[in-house]
Structures are given as C-alpha cells and as structure tokens.
Protein backbone atom coordinates (compact mmCIF):
# COMPACT_ATOMS: atom_id res chain seq x y z
CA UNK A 1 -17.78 2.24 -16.90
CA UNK A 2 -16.67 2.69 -20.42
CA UNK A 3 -13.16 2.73 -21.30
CA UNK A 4 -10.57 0.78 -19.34
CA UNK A 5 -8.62 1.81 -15.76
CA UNK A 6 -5.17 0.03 -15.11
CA UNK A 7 -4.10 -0.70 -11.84
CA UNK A 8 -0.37 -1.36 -10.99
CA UNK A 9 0.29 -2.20 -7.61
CA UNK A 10 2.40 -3.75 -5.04
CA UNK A 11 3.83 -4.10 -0.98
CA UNK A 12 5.84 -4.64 0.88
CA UNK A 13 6.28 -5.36 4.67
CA UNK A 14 9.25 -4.84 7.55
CA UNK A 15 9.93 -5.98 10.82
CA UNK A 16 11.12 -2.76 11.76
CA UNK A 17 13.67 -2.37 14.14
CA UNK A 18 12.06 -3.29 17.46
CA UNK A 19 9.95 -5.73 16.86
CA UNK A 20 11.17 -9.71 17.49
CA UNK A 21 8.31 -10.75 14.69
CA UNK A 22 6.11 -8.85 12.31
CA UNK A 23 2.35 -8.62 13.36
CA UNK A 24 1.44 -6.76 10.08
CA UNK A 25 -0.32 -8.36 6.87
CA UNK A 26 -1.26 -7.26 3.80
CA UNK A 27 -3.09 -7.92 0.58
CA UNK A 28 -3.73 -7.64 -2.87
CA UNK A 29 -5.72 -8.98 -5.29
CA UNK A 30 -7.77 -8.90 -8.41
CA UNK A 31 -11.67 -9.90 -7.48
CA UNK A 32 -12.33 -10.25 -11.11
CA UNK A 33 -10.05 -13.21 -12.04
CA UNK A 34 -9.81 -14.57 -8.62
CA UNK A 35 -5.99 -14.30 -7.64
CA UNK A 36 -3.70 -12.46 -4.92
CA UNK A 37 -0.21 -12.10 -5.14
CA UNK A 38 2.22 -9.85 -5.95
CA UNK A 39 2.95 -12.28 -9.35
CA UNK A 40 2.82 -9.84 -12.67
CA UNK A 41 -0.54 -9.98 -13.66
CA UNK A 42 -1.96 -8.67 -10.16
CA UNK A 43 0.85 -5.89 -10.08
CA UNK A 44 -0.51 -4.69 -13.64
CA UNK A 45 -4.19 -5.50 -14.71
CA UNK A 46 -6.94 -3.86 -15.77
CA UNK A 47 -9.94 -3.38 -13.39
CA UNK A 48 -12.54 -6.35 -13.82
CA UNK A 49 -16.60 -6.09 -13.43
CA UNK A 50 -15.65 -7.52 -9.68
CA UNK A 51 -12.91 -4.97 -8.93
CA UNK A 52 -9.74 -4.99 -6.97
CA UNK A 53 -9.03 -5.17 -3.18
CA UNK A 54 -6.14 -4.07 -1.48
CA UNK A 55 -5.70 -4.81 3.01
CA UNK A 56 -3.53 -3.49 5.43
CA UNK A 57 -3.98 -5.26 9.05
CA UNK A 58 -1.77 -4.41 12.08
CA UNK A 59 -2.17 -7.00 14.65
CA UNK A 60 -1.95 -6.66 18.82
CA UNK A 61 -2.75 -8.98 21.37
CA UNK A 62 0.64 -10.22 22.54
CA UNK A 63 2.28 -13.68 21.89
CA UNK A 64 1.62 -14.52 18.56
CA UNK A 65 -1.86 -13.35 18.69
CA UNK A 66 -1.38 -10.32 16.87
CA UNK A 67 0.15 -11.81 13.75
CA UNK A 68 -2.76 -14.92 13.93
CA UNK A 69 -5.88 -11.99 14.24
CA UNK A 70 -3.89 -9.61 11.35
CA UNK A 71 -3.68 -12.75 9.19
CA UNK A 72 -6.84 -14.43 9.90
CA UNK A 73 -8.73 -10.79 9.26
CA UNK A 74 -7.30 -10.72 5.71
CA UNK A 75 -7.98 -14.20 4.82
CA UNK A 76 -11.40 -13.76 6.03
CA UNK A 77 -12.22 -10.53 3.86
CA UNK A 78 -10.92 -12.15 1.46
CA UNK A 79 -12.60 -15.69 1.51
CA UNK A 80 -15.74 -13.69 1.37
CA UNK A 81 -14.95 -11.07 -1.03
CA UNK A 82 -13.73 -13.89 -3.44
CA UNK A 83 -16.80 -16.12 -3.07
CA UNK A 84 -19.65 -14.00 -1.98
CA UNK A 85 -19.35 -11.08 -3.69
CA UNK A 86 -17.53 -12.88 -6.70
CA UNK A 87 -21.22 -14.82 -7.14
CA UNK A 88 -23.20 -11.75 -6.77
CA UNK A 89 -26.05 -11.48 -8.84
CA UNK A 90 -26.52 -7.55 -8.16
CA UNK A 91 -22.88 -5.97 -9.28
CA UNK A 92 -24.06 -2.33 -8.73
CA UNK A 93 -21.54 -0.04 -6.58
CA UNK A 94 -23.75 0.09 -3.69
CA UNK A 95 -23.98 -3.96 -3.80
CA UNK A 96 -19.96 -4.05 -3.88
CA UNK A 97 -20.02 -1.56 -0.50
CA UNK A 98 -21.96 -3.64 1.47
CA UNK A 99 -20.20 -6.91 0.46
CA UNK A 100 -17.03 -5.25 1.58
CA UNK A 101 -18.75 -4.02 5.16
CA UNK A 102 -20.10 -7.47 5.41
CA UNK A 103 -16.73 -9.00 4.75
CA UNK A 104 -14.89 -6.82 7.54
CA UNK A 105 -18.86 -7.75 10.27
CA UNK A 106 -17.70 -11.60 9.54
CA UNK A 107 -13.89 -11.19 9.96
CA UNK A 108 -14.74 -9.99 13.57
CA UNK A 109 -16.66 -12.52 14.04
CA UNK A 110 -14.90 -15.18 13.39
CA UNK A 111 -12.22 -13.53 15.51
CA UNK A 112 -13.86 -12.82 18.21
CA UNK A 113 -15.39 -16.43 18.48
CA UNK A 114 -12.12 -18.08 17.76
CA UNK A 115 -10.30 -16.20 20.59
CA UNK A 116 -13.01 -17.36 23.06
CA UNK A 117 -12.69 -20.81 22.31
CA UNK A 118 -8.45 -20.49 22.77
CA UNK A 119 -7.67 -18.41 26.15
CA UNK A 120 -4.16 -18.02 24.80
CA UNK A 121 -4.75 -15.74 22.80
CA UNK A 122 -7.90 -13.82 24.14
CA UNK A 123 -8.11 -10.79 23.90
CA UNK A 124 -5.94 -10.40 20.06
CA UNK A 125 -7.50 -7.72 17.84
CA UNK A 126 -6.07 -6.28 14.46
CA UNK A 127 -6.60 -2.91 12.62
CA UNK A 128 -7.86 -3.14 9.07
CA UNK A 129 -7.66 -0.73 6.39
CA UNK A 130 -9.34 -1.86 3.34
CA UNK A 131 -9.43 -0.14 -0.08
CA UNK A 132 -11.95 -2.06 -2.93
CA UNK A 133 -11.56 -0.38 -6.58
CA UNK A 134 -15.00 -0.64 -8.36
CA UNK A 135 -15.74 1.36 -11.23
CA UNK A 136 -13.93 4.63 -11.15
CA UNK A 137 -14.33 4.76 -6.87
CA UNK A 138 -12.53 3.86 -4.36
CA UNK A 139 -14.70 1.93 -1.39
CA UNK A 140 -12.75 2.28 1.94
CA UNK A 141 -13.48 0.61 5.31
CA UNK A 142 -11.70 1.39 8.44
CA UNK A 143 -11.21 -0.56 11.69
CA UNK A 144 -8.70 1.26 13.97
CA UNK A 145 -5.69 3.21 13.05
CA UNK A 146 -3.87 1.91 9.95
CA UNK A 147 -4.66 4.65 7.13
CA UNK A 148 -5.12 5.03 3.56
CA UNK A 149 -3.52 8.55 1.17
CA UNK A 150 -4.03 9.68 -1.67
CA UNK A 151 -1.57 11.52 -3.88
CA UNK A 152 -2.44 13.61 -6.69
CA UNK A 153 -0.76 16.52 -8.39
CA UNK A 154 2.09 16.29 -5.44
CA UNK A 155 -0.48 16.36 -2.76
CA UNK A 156 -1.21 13.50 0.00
CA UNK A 157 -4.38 13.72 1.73
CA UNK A 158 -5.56 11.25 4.53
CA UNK A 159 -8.45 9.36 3.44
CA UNK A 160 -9.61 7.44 6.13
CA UNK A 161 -10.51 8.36 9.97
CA UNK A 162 -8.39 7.31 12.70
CA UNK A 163 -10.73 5.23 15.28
CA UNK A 164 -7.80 6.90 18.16
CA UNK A 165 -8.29 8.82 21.30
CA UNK A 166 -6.37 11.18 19.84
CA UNK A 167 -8.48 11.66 16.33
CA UNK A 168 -11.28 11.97 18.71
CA UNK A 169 -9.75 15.18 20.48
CA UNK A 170 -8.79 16.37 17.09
CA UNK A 171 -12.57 16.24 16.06
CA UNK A 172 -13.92 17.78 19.62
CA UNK A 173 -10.95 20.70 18.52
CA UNK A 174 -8.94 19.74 21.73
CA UNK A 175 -6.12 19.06 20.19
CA UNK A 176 -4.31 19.99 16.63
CA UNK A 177 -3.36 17.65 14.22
CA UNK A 178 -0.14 18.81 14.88
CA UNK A 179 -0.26 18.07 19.01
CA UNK A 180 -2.30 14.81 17.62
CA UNK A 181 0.96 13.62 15.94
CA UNK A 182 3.49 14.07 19.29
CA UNK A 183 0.68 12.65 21.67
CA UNK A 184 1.69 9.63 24.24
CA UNK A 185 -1.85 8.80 23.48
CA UNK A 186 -1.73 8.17 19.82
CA UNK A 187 -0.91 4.77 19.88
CA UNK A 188 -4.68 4.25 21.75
CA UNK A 189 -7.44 3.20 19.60
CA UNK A 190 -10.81 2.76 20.43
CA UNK A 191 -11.79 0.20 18.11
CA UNK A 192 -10.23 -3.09 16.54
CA UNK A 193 -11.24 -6.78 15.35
CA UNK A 194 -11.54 -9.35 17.78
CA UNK A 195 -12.33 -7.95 21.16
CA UNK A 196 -15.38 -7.36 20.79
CA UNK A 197 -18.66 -9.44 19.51
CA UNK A 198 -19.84 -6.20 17.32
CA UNK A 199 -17.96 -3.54 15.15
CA UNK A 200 -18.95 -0.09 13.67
CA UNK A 201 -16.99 -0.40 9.98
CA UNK A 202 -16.71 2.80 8.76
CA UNK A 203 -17.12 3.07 5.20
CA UNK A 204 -16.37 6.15 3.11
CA UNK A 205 -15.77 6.72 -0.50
CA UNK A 206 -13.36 8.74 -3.09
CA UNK A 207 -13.61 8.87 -6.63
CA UNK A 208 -10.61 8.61 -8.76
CA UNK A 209 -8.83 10.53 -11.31
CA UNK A 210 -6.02 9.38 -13.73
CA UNK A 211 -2.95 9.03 -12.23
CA UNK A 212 -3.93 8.97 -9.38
CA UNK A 213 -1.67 7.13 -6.04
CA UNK A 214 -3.08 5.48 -3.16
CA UNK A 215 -0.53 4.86 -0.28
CA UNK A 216 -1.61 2.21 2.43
CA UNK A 217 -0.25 2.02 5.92
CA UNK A 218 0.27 0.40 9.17
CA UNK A 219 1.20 2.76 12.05
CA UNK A 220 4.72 1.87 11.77
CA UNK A 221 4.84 4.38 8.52
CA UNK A 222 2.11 6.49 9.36
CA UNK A 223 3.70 7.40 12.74
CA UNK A 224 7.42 8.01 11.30
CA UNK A 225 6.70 9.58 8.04
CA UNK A 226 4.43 12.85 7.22
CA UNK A 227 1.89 13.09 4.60
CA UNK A 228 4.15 15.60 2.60
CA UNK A 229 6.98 13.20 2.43
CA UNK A 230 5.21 10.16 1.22
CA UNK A 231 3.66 12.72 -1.74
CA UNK A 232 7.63 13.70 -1.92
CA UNK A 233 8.67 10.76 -2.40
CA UNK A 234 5.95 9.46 -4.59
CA UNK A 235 7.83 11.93 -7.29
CA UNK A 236 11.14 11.29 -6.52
CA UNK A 237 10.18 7.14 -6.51
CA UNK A 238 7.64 6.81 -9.56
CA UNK A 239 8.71 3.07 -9.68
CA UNK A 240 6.15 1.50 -7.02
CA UNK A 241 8.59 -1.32 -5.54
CA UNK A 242 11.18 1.42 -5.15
CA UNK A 243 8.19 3.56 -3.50
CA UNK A 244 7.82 1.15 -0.38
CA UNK A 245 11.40 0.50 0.03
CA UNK A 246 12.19 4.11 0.36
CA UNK A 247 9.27 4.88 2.56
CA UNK A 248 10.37 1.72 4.51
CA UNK A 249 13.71 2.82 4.32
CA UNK A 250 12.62 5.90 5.72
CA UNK A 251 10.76 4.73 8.80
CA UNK A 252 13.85 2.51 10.13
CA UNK A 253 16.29 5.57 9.53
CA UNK A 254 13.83 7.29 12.19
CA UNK A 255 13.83 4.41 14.56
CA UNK A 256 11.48 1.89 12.72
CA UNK A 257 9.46 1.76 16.35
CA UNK A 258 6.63 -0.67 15.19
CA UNK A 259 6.05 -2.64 12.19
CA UNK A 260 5.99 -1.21 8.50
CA UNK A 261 3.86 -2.10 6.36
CA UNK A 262 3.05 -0.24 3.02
CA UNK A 263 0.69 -0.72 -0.09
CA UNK A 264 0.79 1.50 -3.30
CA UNK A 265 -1.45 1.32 -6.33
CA UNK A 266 -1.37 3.78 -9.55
CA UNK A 267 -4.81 4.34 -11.28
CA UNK A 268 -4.89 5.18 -15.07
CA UNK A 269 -6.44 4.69 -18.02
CA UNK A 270 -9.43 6.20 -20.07
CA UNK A 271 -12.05 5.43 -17.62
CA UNK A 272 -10.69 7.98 -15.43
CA UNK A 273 -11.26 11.91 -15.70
CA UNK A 274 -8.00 13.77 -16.05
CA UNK A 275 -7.21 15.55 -12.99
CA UNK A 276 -7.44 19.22 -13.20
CA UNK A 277 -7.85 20.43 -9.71
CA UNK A 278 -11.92 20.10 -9.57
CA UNK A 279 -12.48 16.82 -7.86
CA UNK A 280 -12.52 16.82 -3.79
CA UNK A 281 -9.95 14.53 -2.12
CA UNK A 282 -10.45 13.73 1.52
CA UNK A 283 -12.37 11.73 3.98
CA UNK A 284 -16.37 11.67 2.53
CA UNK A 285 -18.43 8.82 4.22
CA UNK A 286 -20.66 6.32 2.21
CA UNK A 287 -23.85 7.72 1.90
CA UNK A 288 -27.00 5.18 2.50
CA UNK A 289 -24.59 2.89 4.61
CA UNK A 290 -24.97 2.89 7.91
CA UNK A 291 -23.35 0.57 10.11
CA UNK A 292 -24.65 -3.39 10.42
CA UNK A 293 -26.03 -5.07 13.32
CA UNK A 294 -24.27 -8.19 11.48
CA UNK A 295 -27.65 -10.43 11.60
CA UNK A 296 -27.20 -11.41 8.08
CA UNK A 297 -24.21 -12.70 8.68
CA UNK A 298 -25.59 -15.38 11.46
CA UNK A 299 -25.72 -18.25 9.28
CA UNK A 300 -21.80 -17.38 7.34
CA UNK A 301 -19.97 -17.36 10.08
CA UNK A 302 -17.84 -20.73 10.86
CA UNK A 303 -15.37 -21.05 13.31
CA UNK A 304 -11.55 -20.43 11.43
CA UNK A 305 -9.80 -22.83 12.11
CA UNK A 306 -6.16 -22.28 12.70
CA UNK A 307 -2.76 -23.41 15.07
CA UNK A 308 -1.91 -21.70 18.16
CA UNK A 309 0.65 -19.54 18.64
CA UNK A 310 4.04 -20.02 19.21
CA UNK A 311 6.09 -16.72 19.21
CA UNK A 312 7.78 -15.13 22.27
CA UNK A 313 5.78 -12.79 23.82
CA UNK A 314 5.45 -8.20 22.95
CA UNK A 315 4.40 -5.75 24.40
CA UNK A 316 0.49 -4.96 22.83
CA UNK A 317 -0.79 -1.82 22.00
CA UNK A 318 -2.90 -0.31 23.72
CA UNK A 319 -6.94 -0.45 23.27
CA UNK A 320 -9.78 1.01 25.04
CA UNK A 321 -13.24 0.43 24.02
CA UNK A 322 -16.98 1.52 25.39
CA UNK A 323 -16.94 2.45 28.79
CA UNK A 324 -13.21 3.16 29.09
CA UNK A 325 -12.90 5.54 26.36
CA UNK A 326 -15.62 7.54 27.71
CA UNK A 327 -13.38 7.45 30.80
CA UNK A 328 -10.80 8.49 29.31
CA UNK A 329 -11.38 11.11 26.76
CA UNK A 330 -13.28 12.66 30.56
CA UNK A 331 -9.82 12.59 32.22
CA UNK A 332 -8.11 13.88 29.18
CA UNK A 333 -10.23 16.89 28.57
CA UNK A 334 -10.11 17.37 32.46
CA UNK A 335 -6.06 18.43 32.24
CA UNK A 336 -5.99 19.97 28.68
C-alpha cells in the first residue's frame, strides 16, 4: 500500500430502554501497535502493516449469559488477532482473512466448551460482526444478525448478510426487504456463537474509498433506524461521537426495544482512491475462502476461564439452528 489511510473511530453502547442490563459489546483496536480503547491514539491513527479491527457482539442466552458469551467472543477474537496474527510471518491480505475466520472458529469454541462445563449458562450464544481494515479493504465476518454499512456520497448500503429466517425468505424472494423489516420473525436467527460445536463464518470483502463511513450495529439500531437515516445523519453528525449519540438517541426516541450498540470509523488518506461513483458497494463474499472445519484450531483452543453469572434473568432471543430452521422456513412458506 503506498501512501498512508487514517482511521478515526469510536462507540458507543446503551442499555436501551427495556433492557435491566446491556448484553452488547464492542471493540476497537489498532492490530499494529497492540492497543484497544477508545483513548486518542486508537480514535485517530494511521493504518499499521497489521491493520485495525473493529467488533460488534449482541449476546442471548438469558441470565447473565448473554453479556458473558458477547464479552468472552470479543476478547477471544481479539486474544488471537493480537497474538496470532500479530506474529504472522505471511502478512499478505489473504493471510489476514483467514486469521480473522480462525479467530471467530476459536471464539465458538471456547464458548461452546465453556457453556458445557457450566449448566447455568448453557445454551448462551452471541452475534458477531467483525470488520478488519488491511490495506485499502475491508475484511468482514458475520455470525448472526448484527450488521455492518457503509456510507459514501450520502448513501448507506448493508454490507453484511443477515444469518435470519427472515434474510433467508428475502433471498428465496418470499418476502421483500420491506415485509423483512415488519416481520414477527426477524428477531430469529439461524446461527450464533456458542450453541453449537461448529460455525459457518461468513466472510466477505469491500474495498474502500476516501472518505469513506462504516456504521456498525447491534439489532437494537439496526431494527429502529433505516439505512437512509443513518447515511442522513452521517451528514448532519460529521463529528463521530456525536454520530452514535444521535443514532442512539434515535433508537430510544422509537422505543429503544433491545440494546444499542453502534461503531463508526472514517477512512481517508492518500492510500485510498477518491470516490467518484465507479467502485461497487454491497455484500461481495471472499473469494478462495470457504468455510473451516476448525481442525487447525484443535491444539489453540483452551478453556476461558471466567465467573458465573450473576444478573437477574431476560427474556432470550430467539434461535433456531439445523433441523428446526428447515422446519420452519417449511411452515413459513406453507402460509405465505
């Protein structure tokens, strides 16, 4: 990459207004010099040979088990993007996007083994939307329903694939985007970390342009707030602290349901074309990566360690995996 690409960044998260504790976590941090935080020099650096990560996680399980499996899923990825990858010998783009699939394979397994080792909180999964910056590309993986944006020239597109019932009817065209968004069955997802031994991470990739915004969600925004307002408000809030409040803001005005979570990052800098309405924005999966079986990860993947849970119980969300979404989607299309 010649030339340099500044990132500014930052987050914020909310309770919301029905919620008795906050299941959602998020993340930034600089993989080049080692440090996450929303202190000054993560919220404005310039991109490092190791790249920067940025996590969203929205936990479910019930209890506290929602916040532990959000929180634990983070740390993980992170733990292993900050020592694994950070020691990498091979710093190509395609070595970066398999370090982050691998990171998301060994936060589900740690999960998933930790959970059957504690009954009380069995059964605790989390979303995870992760964003790496390497080079002049974005590197996205997706577990569940959290989702990633992208604003340029006044225009948000959806980056990432909902893992829902309802994205699933959207693709089969049983249902509009538009129905998609007013569904009961939006909240269903039919894949998460922690319930189950294996994950498909689904990895896709967009390249940047200068000036370019990427929004990061949990449901709690994505659900409340359209697409065309968070580009809205991107112009009308240029200041990225003022950004999340506003869209946070937003979400409670509306009933703040769930959770709200939201990460924003500005890319500039010479490194990165100028936009001028040629490059493709939108959902494009990694090519040459197909999903993991997550052997390699057999002999990196301790047991996390960490204290039970404490909270008063909520009400989960909702997941169905394998055999029950088959179910399911059967019934669904049955009555459409």
């Amino acid at each position: 990459m010649s030339g340099s690409l500044k990132v500014s960044v930052f987050g914020k998260t909310d309770l919301g207004q029905s919620r008795d504790h906050n299941e959602d976590t998020f993340l930034v941090a600089d993989l080049s010099t080692g440090k996450a935080s929303l202190l000054p020099d993560v919220r404005d650096h310039e991109l490092g040979p190791r790249g920067s990560l940025f996590v969203v996680a929205d936990g479910m399980g019930g209890a506290a088990a929602g916040e532990l499996a959000s929180s634990m899923a983070v740390d993980i990825i992170y733990r292993h993007l900050s020592t694994a990858w950070a020691s990498d010998p091979d710093t190509s783009g395609a070595r970066f996007a398999f370090r982050v699939r691998e990171a998301v394979e060994l936060a589900n397994r740690e999960l998933y083994a930790y959970a059957q080792d504690h009954p009380e909180v069995r059964g605790m999964g989390t979303t995870v939307t992760l964003a790496g910056v390497f080079g002049t590309d974005l590197i996205l993986a997706q577990i569940g329903d959290s989702r990633g944006y992208l604003v340029r020239e006044g225009r948000a597109i959806q980056l990432t694939r909902d893992q829902s019932l309802t994205q699933r009817l959207v693709d089969a065209g049983e249902l509009t985007e538009e129905e998609a968004e007013r569904s009961e069955r939006r909240n269903i997802i039919l894949q998460a970390l922690g319930p189950d031994a294996r994950v498909r991470v689904d990895l896709s990739q967009q390249s940047l342009r200068r000036g370019d915004l990427l929004v990061m969600c949990s449901d709690g925004l994505s659900g409340s707030v359209r697409k065309d307002e968070i580009a809205e408000l991107a112009t009308l809030y240029p200041e990225l602290p003022a950004l999340c409040g506003r869209l946070i803001d937003l979400a409670n005005e509306r009933g703040g349901p769930d959770n709200i979570t939201v990460v924003a990052a500005r890319f500039d800098g010479d490194a990165l074309p100028v936009a001028d309405g040629t490059g493709e924005v939108g959902y494009f999966t990694l090519d040459g990566m197909e999903p993991d079986t997550g052997e390699h990860l057999a002999e990196e993947a301790p047991e996390a360690e960490a204290p039970a849970p404490t909270a008063a119980p909520v009400a989960p969300r909702l997941l169905l995996l394998g055999a029950a979404v088959i179910a399911i989607l059967a019934a669904v299309l049955l009555f459409l």
